[in-house]
PDB file of N, CA and C in Angstrom:
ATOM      1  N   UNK A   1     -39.495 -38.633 -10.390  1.00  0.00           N
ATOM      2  CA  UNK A   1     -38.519 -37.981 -11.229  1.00  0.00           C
ATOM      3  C   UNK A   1     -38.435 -36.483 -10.900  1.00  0.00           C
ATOM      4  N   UNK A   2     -39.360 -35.876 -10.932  1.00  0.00           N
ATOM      5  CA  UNK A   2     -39.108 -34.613 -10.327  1.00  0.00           C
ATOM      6  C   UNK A   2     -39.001 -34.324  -9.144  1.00  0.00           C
ATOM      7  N   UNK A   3     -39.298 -34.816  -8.675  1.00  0.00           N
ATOM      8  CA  UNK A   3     -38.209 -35.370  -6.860  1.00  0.00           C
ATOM      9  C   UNK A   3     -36.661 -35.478  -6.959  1.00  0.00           C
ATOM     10  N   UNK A   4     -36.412 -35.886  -7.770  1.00  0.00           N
ATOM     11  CA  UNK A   4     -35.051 -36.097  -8.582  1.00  0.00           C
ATOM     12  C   UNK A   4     -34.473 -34.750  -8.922  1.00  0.00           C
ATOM     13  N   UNK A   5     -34.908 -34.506  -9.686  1.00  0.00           N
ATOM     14  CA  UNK A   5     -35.053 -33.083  -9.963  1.00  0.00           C
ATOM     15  C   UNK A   5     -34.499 -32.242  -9.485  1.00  0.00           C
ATOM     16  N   UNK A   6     -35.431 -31.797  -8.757  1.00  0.00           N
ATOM     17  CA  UNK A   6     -35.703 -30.788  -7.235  1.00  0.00           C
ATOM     18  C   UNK A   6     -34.302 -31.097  -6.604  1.00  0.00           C
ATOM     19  N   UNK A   7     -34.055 -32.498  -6.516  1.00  0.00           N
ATOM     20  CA  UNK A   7     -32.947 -32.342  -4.817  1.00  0.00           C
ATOM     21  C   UNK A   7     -31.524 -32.075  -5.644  1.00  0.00           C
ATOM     22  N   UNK A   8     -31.401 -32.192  -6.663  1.00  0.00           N
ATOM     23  CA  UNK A   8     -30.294 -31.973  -7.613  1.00  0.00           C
ATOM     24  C   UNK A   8     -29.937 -30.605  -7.535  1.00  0.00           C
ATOM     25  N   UNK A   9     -31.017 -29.970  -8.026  1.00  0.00           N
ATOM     26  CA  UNK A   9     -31.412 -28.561  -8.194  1.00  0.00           C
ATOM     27  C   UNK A   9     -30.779 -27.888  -7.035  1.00  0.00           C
ATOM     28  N   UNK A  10     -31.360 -28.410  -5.509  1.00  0.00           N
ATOM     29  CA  UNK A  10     -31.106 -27.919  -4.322  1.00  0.00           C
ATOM     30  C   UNK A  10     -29.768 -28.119  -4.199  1.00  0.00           C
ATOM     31  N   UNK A  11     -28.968 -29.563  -4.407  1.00  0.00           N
ATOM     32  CA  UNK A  11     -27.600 -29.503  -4.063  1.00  0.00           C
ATOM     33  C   UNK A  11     -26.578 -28.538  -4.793  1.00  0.00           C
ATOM     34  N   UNK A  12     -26.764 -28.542  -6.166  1.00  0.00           N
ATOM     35  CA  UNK A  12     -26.018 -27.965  -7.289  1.00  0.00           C
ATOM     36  C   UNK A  12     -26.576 -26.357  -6.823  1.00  0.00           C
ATOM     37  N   UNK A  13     -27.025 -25.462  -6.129  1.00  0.00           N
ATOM     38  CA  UNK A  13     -27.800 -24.191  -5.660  1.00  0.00           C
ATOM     39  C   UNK A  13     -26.557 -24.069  -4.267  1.00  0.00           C
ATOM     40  N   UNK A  14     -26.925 -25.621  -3.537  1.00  0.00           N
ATOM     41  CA  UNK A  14     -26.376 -25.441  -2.321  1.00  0.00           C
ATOM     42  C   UNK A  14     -24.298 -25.444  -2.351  1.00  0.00           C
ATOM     43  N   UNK A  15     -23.774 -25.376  -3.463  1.00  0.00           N
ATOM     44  CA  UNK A  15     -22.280 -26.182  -3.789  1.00  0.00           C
ATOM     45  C   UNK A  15     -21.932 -24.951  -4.289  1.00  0.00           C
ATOM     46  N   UNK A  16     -22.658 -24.055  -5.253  1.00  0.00           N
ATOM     47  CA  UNK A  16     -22.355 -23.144  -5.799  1.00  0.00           C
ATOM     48  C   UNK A  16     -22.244 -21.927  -4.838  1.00  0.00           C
ATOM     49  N   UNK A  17     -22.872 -21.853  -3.877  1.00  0.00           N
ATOM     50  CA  UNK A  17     -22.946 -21.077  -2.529  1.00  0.00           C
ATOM     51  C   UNK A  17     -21.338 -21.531  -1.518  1.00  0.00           C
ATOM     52  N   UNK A  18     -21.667 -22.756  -1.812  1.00  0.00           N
ATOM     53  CA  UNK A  18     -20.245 -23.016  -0.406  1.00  0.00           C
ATOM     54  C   UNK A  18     -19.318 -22.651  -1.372  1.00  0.00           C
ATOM     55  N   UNK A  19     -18.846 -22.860  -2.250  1.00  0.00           N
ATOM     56  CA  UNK A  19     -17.681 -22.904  -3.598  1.00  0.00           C
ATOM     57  C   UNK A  19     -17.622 -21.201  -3.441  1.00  0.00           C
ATOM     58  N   UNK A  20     -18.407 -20.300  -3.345  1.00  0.00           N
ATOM     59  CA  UNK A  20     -18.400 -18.974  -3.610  1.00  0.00           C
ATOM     60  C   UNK A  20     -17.886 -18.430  -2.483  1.00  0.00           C
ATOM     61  N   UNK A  21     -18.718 -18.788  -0.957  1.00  0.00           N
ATOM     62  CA  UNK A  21     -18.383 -18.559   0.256  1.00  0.00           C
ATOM     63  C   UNK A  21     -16.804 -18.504   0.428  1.00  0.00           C
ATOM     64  N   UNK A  22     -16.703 -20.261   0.074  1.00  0.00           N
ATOM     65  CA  UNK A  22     -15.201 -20.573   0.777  1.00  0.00           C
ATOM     66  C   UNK A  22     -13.927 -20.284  -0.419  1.00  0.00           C
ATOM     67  N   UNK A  23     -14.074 -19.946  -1.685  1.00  0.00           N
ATOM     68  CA  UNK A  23     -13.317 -20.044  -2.637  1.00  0.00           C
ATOM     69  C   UNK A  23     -13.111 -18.592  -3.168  1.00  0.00           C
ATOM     70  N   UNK A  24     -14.772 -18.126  -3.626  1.00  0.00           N
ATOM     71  CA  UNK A  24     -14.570 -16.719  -3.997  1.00  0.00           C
ATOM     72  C   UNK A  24     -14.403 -17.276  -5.849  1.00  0.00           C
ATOM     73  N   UNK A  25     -14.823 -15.703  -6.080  1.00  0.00           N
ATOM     74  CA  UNK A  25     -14.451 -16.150  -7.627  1.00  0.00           C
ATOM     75  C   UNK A  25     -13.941 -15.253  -8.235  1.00  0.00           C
ATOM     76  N   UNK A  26     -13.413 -13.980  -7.491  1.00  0.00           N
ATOM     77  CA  UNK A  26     -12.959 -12.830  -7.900  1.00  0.00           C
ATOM     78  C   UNK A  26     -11.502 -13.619  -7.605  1.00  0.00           C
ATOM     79  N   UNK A  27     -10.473 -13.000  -8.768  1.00  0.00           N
ATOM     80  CA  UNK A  27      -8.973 -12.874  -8.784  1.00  0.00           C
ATOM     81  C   UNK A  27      -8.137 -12.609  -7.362  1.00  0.00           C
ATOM     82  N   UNK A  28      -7.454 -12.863  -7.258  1.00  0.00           N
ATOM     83  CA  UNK A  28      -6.562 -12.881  -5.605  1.00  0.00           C
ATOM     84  C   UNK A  28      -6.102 -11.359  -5.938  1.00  0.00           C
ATOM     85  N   UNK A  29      -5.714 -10.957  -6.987  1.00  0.00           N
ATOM     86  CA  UNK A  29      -4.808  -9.733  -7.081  1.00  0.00           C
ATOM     87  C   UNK A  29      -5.808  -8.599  -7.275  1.00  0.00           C
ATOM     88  N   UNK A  30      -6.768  -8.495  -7.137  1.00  0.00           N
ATOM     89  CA  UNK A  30      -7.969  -7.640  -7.233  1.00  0.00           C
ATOM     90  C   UNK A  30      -7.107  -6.376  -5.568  1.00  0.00           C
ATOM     91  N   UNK A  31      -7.326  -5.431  -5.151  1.00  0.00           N
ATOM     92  CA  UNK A  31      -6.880  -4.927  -4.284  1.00  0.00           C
ATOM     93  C   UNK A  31      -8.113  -4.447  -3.913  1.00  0.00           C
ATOM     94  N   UNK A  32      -8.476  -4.325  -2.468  1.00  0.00           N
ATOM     95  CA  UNK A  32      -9.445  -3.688  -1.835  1.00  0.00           C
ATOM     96  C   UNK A  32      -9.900  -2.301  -1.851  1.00  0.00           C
ATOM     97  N   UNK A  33     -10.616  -1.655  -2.117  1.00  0.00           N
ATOM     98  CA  UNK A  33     -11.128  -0.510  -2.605  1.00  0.00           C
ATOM     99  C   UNK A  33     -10.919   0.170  -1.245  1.00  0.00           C
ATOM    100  N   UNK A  34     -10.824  -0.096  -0.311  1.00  0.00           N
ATOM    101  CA  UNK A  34     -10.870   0.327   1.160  1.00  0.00           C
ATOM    102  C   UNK A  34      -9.500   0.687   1.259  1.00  0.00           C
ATOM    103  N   UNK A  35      -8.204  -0.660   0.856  1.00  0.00           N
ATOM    104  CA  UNK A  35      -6.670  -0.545   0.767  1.00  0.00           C
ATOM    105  C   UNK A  35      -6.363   0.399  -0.011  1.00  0.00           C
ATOM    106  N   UNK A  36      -7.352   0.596  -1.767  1.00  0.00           N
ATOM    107  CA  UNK A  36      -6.651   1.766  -2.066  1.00  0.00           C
ATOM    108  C   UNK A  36      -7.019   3.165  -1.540  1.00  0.00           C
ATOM    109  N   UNK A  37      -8.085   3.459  -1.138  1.00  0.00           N
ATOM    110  CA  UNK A  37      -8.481   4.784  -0.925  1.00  0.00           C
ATOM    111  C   UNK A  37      -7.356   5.229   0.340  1.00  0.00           C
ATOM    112  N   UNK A  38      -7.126   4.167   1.105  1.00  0.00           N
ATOM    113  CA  UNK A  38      -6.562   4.441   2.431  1.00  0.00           C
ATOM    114  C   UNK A  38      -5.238   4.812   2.184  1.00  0.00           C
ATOM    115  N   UNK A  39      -4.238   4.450   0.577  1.00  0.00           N
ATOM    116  CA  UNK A  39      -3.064   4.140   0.591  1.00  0.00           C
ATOM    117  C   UNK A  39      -2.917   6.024   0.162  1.00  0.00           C
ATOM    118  N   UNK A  40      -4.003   6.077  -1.066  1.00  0.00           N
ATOM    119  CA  UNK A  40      -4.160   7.024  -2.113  1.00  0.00           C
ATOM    120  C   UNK A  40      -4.062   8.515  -1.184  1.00  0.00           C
ATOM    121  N   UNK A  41      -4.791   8.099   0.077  1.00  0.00           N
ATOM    122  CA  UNK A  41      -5.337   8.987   0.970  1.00  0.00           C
ATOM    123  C   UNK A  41      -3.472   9.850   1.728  1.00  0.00           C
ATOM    124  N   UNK A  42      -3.267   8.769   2.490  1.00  0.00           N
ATOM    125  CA  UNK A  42      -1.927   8.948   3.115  1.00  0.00           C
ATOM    126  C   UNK A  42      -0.747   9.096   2.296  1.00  0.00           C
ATOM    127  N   UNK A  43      -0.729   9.057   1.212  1.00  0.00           N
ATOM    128  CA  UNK A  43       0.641   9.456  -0.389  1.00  0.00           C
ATOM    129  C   UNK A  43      -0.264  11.172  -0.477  1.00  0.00           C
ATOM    130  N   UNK A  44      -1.419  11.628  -0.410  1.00  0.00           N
ATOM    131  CA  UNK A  44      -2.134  12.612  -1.113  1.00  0.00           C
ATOM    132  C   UNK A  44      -1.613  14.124  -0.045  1.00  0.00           C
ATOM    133  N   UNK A  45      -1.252  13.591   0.906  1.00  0.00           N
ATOM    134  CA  UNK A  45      -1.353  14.229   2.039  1.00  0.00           C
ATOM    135  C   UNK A  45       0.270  15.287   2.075  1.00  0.00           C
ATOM    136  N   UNK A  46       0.993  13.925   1.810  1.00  0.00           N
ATOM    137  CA  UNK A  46       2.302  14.093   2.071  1.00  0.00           C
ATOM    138  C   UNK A  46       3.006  14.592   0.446  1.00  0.00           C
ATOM    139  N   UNK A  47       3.731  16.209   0.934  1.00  0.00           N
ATOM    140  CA  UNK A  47       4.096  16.263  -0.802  1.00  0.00           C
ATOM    141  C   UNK A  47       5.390  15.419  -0.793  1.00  0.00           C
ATOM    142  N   UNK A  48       5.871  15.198  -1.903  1.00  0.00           N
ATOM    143  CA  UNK A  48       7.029  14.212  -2.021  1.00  0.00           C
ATOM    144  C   UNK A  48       7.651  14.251  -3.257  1.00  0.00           C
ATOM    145  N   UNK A  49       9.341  14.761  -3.191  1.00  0.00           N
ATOM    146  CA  UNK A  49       9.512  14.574  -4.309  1.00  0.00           C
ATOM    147  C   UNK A  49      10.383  12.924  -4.734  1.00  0.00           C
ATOM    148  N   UNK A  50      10.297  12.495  -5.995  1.00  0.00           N
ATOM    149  CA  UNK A  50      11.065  11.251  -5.975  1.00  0.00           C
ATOM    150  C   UNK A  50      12.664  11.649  -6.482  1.00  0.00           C
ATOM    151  N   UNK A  51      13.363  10.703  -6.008  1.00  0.00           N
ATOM    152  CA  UNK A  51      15.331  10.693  -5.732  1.00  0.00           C
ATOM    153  C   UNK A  51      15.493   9.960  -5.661  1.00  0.00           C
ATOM    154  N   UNK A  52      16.845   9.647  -6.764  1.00  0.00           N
ATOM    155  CA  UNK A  52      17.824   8.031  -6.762  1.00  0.00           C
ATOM    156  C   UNK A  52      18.622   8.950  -5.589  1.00  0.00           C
ATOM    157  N   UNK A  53      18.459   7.686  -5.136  1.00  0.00           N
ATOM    158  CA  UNK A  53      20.066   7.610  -3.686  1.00  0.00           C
ATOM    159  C   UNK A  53      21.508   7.513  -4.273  1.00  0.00           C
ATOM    160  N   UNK A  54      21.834   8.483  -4.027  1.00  0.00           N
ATOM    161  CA  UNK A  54      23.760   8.353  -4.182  1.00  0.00           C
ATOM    162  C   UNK A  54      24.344   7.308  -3.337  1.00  0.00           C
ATOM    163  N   UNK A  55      25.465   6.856  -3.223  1.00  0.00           N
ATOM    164  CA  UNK A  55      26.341   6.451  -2.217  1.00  0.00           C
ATOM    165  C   UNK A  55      26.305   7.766  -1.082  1.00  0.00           C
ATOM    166  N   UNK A  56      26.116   6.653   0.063  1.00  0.00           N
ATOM    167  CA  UNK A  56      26.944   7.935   1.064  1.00  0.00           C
ATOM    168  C   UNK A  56      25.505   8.901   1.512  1.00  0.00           C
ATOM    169  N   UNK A  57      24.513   8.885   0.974  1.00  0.00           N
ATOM    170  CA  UNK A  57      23.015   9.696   1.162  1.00  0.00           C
ATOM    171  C   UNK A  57      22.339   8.923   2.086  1.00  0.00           C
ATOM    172  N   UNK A  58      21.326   9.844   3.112  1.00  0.00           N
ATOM    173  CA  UNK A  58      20.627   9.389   3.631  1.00  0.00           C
ATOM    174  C   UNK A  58      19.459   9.430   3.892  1.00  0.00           C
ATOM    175  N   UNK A  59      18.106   9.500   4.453  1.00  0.00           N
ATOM    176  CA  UNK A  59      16.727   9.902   4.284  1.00  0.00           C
ATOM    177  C   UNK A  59      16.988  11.251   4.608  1.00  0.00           C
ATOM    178  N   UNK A  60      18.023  11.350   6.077  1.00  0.00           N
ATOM    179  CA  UNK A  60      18.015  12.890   6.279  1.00  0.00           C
ATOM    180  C   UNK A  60      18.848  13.993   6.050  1.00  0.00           C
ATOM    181  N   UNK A  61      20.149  13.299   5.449  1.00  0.00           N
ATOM    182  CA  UNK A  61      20.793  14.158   4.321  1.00  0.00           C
ATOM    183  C   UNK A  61      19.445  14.871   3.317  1.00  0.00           C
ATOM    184  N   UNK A  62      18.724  13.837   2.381  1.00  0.00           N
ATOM    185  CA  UNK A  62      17.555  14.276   1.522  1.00  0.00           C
ATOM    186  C   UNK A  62      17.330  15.315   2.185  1.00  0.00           C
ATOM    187  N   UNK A  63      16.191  15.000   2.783  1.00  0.00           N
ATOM    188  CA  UNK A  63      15.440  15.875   3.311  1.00  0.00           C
ATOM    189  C   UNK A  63      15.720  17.222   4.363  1.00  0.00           C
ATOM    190  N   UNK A  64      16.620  17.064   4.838  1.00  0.00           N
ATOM    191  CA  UNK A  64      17.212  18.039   5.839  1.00  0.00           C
ATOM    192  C   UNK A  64      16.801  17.816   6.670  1.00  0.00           C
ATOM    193  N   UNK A  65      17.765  18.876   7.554  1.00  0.00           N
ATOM    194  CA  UNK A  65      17.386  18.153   9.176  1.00  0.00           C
ATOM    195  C   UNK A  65      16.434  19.122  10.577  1.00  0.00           C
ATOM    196  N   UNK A  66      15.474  20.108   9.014  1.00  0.00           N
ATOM    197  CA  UNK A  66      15.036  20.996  10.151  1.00  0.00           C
ATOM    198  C   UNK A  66      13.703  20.634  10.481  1.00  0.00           C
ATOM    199  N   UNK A  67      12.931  19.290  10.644  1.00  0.00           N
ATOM    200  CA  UNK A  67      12.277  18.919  11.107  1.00  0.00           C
ATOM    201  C   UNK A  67      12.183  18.138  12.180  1.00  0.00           C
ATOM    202  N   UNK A  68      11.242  17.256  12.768  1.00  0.00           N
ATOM    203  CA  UNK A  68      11.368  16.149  13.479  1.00  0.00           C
ATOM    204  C   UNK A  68      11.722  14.758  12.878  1.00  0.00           C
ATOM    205  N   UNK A  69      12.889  14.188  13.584  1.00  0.00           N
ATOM    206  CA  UNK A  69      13.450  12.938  12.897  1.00  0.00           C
ATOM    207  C   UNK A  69      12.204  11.769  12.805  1.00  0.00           C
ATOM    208  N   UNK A  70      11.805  11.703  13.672  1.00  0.00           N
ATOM    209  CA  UNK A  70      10.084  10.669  13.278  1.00  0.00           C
ATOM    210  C   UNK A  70       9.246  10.864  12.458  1.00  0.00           C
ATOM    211  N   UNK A  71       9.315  12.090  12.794  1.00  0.00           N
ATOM    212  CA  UNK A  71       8.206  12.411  11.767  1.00  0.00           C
ATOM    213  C   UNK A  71       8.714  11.979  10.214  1.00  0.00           C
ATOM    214  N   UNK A  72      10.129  12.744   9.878  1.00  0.00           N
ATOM    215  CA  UNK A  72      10.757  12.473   8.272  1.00  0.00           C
ATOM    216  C   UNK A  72      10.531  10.786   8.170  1.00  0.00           C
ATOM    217  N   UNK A  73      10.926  10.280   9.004  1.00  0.00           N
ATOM    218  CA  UNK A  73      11.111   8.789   8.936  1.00  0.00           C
ATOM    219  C   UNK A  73      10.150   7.901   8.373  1.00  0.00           C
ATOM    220  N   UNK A  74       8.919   8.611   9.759  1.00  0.00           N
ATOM    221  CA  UNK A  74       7.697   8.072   9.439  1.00  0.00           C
ATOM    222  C   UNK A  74       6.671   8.366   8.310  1.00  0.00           C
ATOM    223  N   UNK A  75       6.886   9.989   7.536  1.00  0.00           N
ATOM    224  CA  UNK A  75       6.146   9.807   6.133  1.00  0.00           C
ATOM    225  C   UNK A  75       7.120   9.423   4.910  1.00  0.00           C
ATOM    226  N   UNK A  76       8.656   9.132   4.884  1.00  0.00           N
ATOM    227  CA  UNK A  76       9.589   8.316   3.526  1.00  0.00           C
ATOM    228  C   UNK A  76       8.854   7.230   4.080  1.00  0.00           C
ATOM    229  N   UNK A  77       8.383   6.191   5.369  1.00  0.00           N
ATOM    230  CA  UNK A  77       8.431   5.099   5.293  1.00  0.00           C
ATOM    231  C   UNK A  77       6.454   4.998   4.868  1.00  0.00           C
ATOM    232  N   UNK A  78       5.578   5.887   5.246  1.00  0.00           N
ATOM    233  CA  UNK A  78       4.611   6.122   4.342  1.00  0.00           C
ATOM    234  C   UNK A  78       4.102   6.013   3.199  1.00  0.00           C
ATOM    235  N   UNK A  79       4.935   6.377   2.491  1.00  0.00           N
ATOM    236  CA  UNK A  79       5.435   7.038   1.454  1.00  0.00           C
ATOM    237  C   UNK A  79       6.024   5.671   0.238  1.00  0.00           C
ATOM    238  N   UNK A  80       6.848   4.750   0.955  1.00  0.00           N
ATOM    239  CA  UNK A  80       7.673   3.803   0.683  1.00  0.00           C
ATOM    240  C   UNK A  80       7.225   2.726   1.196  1.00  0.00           C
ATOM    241  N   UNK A  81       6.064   1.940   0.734  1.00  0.00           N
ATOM    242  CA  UNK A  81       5.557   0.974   1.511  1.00  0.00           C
ATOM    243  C   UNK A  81       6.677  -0.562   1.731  1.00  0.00           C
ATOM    244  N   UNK A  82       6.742  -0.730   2.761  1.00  0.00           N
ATOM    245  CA  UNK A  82       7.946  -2.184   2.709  1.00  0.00           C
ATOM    246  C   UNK A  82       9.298  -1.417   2.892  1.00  0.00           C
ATOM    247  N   UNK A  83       9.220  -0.627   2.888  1.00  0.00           N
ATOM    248  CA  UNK A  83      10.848  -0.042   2.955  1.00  0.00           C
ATOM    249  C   UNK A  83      11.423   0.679   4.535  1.00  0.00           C
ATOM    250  N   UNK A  84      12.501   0.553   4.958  1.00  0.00           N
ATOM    251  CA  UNK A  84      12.739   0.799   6.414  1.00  0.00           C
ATOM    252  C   UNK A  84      13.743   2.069   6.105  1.00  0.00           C
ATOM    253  N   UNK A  85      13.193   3.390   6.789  1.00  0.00           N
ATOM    254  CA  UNK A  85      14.193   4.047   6.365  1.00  0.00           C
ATOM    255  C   UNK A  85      16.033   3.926   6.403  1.00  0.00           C
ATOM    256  N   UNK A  86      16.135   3.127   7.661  1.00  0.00           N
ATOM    257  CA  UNK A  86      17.491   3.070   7.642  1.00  0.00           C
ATOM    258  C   UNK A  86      18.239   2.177   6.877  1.00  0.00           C
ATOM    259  N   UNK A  87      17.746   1.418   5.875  1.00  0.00           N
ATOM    260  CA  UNK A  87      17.974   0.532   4.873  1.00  0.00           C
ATOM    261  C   UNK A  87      17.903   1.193   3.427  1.00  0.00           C
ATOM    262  N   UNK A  88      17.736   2.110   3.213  1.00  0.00           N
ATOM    263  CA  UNK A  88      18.110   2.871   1.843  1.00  0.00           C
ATOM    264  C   UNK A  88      18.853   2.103   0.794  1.00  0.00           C
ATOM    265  N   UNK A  89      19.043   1.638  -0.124  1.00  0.00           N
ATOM    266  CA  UNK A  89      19.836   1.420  -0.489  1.00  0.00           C
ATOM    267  C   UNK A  89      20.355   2.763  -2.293  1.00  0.00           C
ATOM    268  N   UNK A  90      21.804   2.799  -2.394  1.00  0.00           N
ATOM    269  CA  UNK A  90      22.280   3.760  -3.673  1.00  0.00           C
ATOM    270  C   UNK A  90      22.175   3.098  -4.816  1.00  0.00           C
ATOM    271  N   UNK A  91      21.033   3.826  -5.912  1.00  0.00           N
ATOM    272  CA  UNK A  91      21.091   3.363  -6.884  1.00  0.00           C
ATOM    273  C   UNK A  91      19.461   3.223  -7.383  1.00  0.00           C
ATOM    274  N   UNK A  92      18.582   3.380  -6.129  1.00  0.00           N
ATOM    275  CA  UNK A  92      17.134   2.670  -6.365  1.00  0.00           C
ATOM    276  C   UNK A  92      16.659   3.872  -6.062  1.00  0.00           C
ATOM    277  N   UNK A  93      15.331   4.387  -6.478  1.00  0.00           N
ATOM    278  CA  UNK A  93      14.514   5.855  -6.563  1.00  0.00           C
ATOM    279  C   UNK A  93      13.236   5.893  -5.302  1.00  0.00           C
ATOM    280  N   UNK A  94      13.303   6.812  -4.607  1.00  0.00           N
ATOM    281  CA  UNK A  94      12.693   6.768  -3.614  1.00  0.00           C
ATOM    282  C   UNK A  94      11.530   7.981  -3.697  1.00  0.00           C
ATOM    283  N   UNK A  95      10.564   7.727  -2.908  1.00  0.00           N
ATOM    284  CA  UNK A  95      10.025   8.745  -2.600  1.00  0.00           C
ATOM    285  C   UNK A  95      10.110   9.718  -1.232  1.00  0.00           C
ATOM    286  N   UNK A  96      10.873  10.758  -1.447  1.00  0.00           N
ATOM    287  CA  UNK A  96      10.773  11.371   0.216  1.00  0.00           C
ATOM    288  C   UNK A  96      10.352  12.798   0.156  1.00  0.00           C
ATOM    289  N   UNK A  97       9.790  12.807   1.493  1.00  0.00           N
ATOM    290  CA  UNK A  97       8.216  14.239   1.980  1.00  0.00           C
ATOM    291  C   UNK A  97       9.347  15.330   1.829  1.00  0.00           C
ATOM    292  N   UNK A  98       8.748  15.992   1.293  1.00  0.00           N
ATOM    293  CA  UNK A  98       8.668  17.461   1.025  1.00  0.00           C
ATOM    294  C   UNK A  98       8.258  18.457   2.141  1.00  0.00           C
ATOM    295  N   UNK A  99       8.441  19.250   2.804  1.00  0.00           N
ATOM    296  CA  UNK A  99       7.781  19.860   3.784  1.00  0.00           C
ATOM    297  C   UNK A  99       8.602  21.577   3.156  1.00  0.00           C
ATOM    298  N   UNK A 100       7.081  22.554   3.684  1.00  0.00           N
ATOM    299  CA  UNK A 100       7.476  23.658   3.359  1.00  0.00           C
ATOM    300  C   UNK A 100       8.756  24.459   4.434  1.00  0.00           C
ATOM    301  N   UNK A 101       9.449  25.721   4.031  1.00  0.00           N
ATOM    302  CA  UNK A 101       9.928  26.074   4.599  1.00  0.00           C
ATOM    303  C   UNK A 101       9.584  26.543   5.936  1.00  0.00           C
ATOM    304  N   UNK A 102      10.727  26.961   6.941  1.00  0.00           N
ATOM    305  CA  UNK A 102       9.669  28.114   7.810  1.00  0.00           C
ATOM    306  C   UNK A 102       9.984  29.047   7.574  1.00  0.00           C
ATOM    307  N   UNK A 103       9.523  30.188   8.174  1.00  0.00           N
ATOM    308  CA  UNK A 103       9.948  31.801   7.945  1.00  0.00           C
ATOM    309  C   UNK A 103      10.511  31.691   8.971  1.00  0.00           C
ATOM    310  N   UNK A 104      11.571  32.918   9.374  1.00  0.00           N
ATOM    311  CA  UNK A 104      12.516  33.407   9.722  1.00  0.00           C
ATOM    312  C   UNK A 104      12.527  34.726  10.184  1.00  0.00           C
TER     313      UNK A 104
END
């Protein structure tokens, strides 16, 4: 009987391990502490103010055009996770980079 026991013990030890391994028991929507620091990190960097899009507006209407066009592109699309800058659409609130002036 306690032979019995024992191998019970061992399987129900050994199920709770694979079940944890392969299943997990934390929530799917939990976000990675690594994903946020990294997201928190690259938004922290870039100042940005937020803007509903008019008709007729564009990332670089917004922002103006005395920078580099990649660069603007590449921190609204930073900035805007899932979003392509040339897909804007009027009506929905965006976030786009801020950059200081130059002197003159």
């Amino acid at each position: 009987m306690k032979r019995l026991v024992m191998f019970l013990s061992i399987l129900l030890t050994l199920f709770i391990i694979y079940y944890d391994l392969k299943t997990g028991t934390l929530p799917e929507q939990v976000i990675p502490v690594s994903a946020r620091t990294k997201e928190t990190i690259a938004t922290d960097m870039i100042e940005y103010k937020t803007v509903t899009v008019q008709p007729g507006e564009t990332v670089m209407s917004i922002t103006g055009d005395d920078m580099s066009t990649r660069r603007i592109i590449n921190d609204f699309e930073r900035l805007n996770p899932n979003v392509k800058a040339r897909y804007i659409r009027a009506g929905v609130t965006y976030k786009f980079p801020v950059y200081p002036e130059k002197k003159r």
